[in-house]
Protein backbone atom coordinates (compact mmCIF):
# COMPACT_ATOMS: atom_id res chain seq x y z
CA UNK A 1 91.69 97.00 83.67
CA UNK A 2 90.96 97.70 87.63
CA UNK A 3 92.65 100.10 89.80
CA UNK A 4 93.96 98.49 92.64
CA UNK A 5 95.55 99.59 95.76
CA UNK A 6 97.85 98.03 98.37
CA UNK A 7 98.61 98.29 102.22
CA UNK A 8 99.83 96.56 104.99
CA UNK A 9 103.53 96.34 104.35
CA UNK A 10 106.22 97.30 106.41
CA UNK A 11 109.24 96.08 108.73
CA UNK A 12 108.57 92.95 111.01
CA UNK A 13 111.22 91.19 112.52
CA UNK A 14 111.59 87.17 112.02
CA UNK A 15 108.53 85.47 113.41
CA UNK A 16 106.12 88.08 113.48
CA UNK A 17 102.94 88.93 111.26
CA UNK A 18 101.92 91.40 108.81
CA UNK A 19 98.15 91.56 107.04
CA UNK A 20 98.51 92.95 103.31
CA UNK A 21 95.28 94.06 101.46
CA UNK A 22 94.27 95.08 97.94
CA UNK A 23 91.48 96.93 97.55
CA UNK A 24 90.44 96.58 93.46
CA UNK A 25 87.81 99.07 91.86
CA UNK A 26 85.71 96.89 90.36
CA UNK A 27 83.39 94.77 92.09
CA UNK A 28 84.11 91.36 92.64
CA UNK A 29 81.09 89.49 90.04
CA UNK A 30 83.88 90.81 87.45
CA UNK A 31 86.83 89.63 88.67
CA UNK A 32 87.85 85.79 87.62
CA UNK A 33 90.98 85.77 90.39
CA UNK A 34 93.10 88.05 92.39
CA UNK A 35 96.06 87.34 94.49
CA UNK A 36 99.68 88.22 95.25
CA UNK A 37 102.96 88.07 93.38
CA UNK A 38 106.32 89.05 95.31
CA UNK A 39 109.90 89.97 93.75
CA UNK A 40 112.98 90.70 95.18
CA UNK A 41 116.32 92.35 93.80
CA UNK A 42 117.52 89.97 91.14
CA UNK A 43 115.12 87.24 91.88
CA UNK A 44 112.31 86.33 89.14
CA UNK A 45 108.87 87.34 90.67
CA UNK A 46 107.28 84.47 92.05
CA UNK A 47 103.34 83.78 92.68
CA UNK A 48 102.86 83.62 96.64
CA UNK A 49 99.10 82.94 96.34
CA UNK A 50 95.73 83.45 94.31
CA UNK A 51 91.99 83.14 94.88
CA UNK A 52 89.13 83.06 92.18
CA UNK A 53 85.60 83.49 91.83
CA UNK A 54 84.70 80.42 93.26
CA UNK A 55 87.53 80.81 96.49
CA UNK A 56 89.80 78.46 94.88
CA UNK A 57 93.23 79.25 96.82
CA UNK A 58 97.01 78.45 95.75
CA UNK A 59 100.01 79.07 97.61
CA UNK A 60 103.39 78.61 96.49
CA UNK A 61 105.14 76.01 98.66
CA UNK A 62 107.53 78.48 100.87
CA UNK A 63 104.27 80.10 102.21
CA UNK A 64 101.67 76.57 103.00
CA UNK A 65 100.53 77.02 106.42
CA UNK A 66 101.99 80.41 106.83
CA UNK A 67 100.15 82.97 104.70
CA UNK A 68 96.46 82.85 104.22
CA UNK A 69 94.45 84.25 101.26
CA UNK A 70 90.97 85.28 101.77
CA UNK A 71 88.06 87.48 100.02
CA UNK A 72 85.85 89.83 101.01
CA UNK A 73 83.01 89.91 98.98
CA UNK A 74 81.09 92.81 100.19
CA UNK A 75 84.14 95.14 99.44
CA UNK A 76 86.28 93.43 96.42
CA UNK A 77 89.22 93.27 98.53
CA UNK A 78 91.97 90.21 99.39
CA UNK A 79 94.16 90.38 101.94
CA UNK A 80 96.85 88.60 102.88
CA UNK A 81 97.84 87.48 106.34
CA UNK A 82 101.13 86.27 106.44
CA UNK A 83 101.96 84.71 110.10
CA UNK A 84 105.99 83.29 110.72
CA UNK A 85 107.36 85.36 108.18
CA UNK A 86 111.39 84.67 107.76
CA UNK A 87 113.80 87.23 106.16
CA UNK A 88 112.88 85.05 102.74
CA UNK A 89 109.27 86.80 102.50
CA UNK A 90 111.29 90.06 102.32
CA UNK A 91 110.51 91.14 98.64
CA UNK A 92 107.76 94.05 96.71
CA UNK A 93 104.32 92.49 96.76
CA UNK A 94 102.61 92.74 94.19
CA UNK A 95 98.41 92.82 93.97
CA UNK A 96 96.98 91.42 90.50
CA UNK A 97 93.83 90.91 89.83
CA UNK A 98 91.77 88.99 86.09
CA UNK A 99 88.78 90.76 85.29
CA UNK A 100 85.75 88.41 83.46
CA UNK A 101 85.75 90.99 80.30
CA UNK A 102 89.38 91.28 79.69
CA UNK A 103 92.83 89.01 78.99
CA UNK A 104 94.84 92.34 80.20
CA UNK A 105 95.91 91.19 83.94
CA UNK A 106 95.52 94.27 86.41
CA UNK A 107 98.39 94.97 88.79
CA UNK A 108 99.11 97.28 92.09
CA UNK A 109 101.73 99.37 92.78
CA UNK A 110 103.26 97.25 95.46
CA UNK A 111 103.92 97.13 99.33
CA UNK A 112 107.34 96.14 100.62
CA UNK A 113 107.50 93.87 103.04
CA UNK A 114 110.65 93.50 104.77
CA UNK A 115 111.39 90.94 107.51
CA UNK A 116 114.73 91.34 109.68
CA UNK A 117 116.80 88.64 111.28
């Protein structure tokens, strides 16, 4: 139901840092939650973390004082920073985002993140 759009991935080695962002088209009184999924070859995709409207966040356990989620509110973006990163964050992530007028859940392309020993 909202276009949204990516960036930020790319090759890091072990230990370093990367800063995703999703930029949605709607503005954000209309969106209930956003956040990012990842998925690697032959592994289920797996919530990494979520904020909603009121700046609830949830991170999967892997990622808990690692990755942070935040907002922006005057732009309807999330980003993701994503700090220690091991070659097990190395996967597609995946932007989705839950509009207020709509059960269809909105999804990005994806940015690859890949993180060498």
């Amino acid at each position: 139901q909202v276009q949204l759009v990516e960036s930020g991935g790319g090759l890091v080695q072990a230990g370093g840092s990367l800063r995703l962002s999703c930029a949605a088209s709607e503005i954000l009184d209309n969106i209930r939650g956003m956040g990012w999924y990842r998925q690697a070859p032959g592994k289920q995709r797996e919530l990494v973390a979520g904020i909603t409207s009121d700046g609830s966040t949830v991170y999967t356990d892997s990622v808990k004082g690692r990755f942070t989620i935040s907002r922006d509110n005057k732009k309807s973006t999330v980003s993701l920073q994503m700090n220690s990163l091991n070659p097990e964050d190395t996967g597609v992530y995946l932007c989705y985002a839950d509009v207020t007028y709509s059960r269809s859940r909105s999804w990005g392309q994806g940015t690859r993140v890949t993180v060498s020993s």
